[in-house]
N, C-alpha and C. Protein backbone atom coordinates (compact mmCIF):
# COMPACT_ATOMS: atom_id res chain seq x y z
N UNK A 1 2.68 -25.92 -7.15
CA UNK A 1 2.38 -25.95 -5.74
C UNK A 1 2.06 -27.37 -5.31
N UNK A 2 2.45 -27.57 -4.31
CA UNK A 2 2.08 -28.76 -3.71
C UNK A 2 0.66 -29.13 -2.91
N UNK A 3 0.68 -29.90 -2.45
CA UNK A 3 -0.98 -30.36 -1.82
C UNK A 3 -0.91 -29.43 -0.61
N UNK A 4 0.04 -29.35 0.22
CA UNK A 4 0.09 -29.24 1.69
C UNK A 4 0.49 -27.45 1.41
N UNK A 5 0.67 -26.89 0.34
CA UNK A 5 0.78 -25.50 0.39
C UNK A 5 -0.30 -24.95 -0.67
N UNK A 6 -1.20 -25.65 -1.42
CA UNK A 6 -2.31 -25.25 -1.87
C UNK A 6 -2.99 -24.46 -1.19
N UNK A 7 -3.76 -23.34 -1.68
CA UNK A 7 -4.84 -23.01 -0.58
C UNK A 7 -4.20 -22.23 0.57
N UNK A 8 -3.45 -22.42 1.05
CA UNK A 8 -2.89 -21.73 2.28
C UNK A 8 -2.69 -20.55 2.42
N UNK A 9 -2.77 -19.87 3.28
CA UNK A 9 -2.69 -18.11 3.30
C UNK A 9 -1.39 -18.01 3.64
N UNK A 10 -0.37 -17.15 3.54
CA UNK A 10 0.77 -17.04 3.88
C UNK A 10 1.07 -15.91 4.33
N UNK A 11 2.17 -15.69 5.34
CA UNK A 11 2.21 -14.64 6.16
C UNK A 11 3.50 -13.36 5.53
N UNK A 12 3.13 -12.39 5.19
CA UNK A 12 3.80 -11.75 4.29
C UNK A 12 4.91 -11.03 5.60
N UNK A 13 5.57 -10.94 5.24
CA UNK A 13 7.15 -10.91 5.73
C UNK A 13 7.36 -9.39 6.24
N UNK A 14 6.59 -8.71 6.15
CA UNK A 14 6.32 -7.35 6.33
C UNK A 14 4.88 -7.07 7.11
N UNK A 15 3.78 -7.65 7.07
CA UNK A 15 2.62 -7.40 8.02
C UNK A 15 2.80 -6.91 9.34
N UNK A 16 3.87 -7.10 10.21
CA UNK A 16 4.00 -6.57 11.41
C UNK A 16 3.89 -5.08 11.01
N UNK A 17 4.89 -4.24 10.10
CA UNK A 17 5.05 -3.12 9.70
C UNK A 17 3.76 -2.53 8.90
N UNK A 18 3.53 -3.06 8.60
CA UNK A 18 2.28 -2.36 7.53
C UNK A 18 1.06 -2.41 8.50
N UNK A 19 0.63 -3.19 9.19
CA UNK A 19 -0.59 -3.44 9.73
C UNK A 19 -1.12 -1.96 10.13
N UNK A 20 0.02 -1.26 11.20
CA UNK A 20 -0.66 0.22 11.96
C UNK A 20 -0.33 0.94 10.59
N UNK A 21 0.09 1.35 10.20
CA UNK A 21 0.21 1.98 8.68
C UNK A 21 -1.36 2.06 7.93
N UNK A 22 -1.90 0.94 7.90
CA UNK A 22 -3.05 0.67 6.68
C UNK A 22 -3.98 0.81 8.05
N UNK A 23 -3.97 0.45 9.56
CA UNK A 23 -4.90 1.47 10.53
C UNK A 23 -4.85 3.13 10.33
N UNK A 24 -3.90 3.40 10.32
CA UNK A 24 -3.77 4.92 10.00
C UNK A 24 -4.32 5.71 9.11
N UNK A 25 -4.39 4.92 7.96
CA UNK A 25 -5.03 5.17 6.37
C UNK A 25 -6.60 5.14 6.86
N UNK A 26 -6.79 4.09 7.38
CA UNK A 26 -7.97 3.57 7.51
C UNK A 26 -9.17 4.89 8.27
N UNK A 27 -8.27 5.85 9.27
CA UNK A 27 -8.57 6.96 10.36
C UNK A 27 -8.23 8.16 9.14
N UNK A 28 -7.69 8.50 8.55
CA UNK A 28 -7.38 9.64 8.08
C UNK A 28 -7.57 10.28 6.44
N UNK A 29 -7.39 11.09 6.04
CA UNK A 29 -7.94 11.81 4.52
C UNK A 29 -7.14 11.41 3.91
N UNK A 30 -7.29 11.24 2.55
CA UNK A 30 -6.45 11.10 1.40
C UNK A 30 -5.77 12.30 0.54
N UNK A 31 -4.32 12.74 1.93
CA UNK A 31 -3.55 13.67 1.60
C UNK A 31 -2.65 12.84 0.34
N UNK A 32 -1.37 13.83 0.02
CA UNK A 32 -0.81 13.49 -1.21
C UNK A 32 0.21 12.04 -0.68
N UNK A 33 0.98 12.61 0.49
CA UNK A 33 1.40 11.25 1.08
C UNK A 33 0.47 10.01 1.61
N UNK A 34 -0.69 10.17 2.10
CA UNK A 34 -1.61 8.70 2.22
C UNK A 34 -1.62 8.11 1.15
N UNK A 35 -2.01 8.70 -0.01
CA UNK A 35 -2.88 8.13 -0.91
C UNK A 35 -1.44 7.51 -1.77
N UNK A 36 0.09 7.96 -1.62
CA UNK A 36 1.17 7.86 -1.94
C UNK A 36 1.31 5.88 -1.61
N UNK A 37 1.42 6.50 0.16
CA UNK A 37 1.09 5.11 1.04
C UNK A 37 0.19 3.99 0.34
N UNK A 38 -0.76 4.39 0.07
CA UNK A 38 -2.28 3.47 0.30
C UNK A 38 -2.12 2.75 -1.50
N UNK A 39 -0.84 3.58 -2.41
CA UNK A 39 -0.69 2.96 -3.70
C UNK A 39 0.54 1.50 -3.75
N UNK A 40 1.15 2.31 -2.46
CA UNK A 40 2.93 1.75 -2.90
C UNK A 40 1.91 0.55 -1.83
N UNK A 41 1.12 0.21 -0.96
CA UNK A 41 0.64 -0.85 -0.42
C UNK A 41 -0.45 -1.65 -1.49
N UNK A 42 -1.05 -0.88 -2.20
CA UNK A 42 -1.38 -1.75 -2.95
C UNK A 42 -0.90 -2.64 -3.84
N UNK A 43 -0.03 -2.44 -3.92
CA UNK A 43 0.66 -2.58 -5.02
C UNK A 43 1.70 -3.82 -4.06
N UNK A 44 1.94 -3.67 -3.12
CA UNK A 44 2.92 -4.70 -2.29
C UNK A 44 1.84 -5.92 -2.13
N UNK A 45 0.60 -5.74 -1.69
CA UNK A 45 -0.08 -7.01 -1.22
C UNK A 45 -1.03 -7.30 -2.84
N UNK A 46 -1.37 -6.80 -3.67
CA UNK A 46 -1.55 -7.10 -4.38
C UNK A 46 -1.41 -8.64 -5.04
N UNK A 47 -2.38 -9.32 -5.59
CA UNK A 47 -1.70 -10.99 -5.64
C UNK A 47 -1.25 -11.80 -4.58
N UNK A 48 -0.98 -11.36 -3.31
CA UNK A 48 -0.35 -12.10 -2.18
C UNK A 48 -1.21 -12.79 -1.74
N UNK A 49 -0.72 -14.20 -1.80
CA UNK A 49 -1.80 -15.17 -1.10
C UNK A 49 -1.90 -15.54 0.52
N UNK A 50 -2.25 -14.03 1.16
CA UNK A 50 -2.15 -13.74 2.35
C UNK A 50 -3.04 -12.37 2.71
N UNK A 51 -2.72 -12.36 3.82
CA UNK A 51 -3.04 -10.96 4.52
C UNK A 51 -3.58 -10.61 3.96
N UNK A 52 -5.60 -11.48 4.06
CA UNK A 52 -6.62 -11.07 3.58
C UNK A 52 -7.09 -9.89 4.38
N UNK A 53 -6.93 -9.68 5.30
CA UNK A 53 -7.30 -8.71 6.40
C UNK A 53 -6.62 -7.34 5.78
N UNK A 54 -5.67 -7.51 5.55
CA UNK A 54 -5.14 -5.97 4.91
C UNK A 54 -5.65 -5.48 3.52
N UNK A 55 -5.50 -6.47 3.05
CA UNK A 55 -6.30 -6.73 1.27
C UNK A 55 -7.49 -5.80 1.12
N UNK A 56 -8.37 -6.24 2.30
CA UNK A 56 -9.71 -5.81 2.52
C UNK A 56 -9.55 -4.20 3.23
N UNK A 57 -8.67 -4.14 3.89
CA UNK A 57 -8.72 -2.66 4.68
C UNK A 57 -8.53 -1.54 3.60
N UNK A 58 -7.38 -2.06 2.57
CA UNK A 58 -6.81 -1.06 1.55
C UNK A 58 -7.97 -1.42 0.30
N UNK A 59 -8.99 -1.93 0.32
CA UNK A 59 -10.17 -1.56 -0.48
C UNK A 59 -11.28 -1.25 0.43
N UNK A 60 -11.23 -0.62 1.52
CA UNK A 60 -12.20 -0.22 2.18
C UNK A 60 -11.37 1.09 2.36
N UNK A 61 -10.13 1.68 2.27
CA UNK A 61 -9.62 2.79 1.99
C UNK A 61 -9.95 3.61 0.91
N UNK A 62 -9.62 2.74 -0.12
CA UNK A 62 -10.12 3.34 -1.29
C UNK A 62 -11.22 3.40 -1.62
N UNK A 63 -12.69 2.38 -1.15
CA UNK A 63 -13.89 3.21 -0.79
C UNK A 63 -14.48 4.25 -0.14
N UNK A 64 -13.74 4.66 1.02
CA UNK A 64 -13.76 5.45 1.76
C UNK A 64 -14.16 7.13 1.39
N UNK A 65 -12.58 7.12 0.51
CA UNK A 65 -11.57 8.09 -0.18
C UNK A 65 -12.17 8.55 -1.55
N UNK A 66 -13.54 7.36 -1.81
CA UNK A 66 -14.34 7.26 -3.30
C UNK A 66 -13.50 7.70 -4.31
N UNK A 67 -12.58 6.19 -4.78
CA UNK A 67 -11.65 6.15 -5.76
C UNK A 67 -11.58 4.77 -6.16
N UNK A 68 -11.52 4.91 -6.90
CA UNK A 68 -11.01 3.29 -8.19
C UNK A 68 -9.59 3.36 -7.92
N UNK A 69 -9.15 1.70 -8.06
CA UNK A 69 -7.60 1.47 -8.33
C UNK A 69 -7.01 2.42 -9.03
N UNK A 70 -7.71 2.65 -10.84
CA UNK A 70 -7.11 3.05 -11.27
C UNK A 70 -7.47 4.70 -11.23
N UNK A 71 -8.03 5.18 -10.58
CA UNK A 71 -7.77 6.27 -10.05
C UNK A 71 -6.78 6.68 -8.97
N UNK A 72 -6.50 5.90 -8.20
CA UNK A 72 -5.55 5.90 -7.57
C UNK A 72 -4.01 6.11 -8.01
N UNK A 73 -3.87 5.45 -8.16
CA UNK A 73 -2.67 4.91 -9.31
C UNK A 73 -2.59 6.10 -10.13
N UNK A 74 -3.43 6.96 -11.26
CA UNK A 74 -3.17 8.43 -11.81
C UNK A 74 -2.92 9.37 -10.85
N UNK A 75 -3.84 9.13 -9.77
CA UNK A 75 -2.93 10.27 -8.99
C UNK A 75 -1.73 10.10 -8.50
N UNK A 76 -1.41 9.41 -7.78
CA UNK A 76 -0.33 8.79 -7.19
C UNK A 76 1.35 9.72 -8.58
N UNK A 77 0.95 8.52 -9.65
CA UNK A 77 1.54 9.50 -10.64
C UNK A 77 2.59 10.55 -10.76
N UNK A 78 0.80 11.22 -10.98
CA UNK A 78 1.28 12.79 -10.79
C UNK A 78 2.26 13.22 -9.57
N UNK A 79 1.48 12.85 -8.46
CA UNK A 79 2.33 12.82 -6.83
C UNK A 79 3.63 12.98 -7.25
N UNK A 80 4.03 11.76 -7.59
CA UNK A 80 5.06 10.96 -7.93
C UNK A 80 6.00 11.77 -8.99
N UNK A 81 5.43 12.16 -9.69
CA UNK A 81 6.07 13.14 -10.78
C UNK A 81 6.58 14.44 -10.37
N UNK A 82 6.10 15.08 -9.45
CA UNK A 82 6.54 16.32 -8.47
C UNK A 82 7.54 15.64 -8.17
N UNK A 83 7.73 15.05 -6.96
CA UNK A 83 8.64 14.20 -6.22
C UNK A 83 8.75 15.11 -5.08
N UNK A 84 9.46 14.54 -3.89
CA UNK A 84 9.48 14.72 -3.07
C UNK A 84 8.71 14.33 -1.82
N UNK A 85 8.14 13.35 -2.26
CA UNK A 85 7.11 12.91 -1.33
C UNK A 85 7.29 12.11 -0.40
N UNK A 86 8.50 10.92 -0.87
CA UNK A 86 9.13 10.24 0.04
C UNK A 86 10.82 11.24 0.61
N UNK A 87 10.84 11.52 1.41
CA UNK A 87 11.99 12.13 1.64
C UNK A 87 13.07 11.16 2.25
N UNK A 88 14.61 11.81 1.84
CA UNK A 88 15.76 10.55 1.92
C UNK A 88 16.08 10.78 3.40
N UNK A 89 16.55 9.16 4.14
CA UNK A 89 17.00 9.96 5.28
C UNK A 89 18.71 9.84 4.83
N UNK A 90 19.15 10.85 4.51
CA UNK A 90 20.38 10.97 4.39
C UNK A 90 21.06 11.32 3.19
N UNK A 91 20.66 9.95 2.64
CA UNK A 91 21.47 9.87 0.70
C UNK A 91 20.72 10.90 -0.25
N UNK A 92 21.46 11.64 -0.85
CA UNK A 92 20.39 12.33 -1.89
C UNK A 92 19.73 11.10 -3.10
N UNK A 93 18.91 11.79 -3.53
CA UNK A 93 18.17 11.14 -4.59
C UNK A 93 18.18 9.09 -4.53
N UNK A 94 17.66 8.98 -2.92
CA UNK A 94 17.61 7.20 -2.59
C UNK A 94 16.48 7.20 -2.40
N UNK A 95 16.06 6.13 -3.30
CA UNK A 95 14.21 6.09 -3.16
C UNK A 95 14.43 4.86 -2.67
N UNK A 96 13.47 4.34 -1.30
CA UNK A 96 13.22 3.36 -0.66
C UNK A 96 11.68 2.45 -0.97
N UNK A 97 12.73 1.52 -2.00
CA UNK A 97 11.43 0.43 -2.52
C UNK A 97 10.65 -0.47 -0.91
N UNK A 98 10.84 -0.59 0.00
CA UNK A 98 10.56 -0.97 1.17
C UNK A 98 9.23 -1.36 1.25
């Protein structure tokens, strides 16, 4: 890294989209799809040297919800192991890394 990008917060390329998303989480229970949501976002901002504001919302989710990362993440899992949670619009069996 350089001097002039040290340190700097950076604007993740997706925050427009996620922002009301992780408000939503923020208002509501930890059904099988939130908590689905509130993993596949952790997991996106995770390490990002940015969008401290979201960082903080999706561990004030998961305080909320009284769960550990890695509680999260086992459930999710399981979720995940049923399937069907993300539904295709169209293609059969197209999972949207998004």
């Amino acid at each position: 890294m350089t001097e002039a990008t040290a340190g700097k917060d950076q604007q993740h390329p997706l925050y427009n989209r996620d922002r009301p998303l992780i408000d939503i989480l923020l208002s509501q229970e930890a059904t099988d799809y939130n908590l689905a949501e509130l993993a596949r976002l952790r997991m996106r901002y995770q390490g990002f040297p940015g969008a401290r504001d979201i960082q903080k919302d999706l561990e004030k989710v998961l305080q909320q919800w009284g769960l550990t990362e890695a509680e999260l993440f086992e459930k999710t899992r399981k979720i995940h192991d049923l399937g069907g949670i993300y539904k295709s619009r169209g293609k059969k069996d197209e999972q949207d890394w998004n």
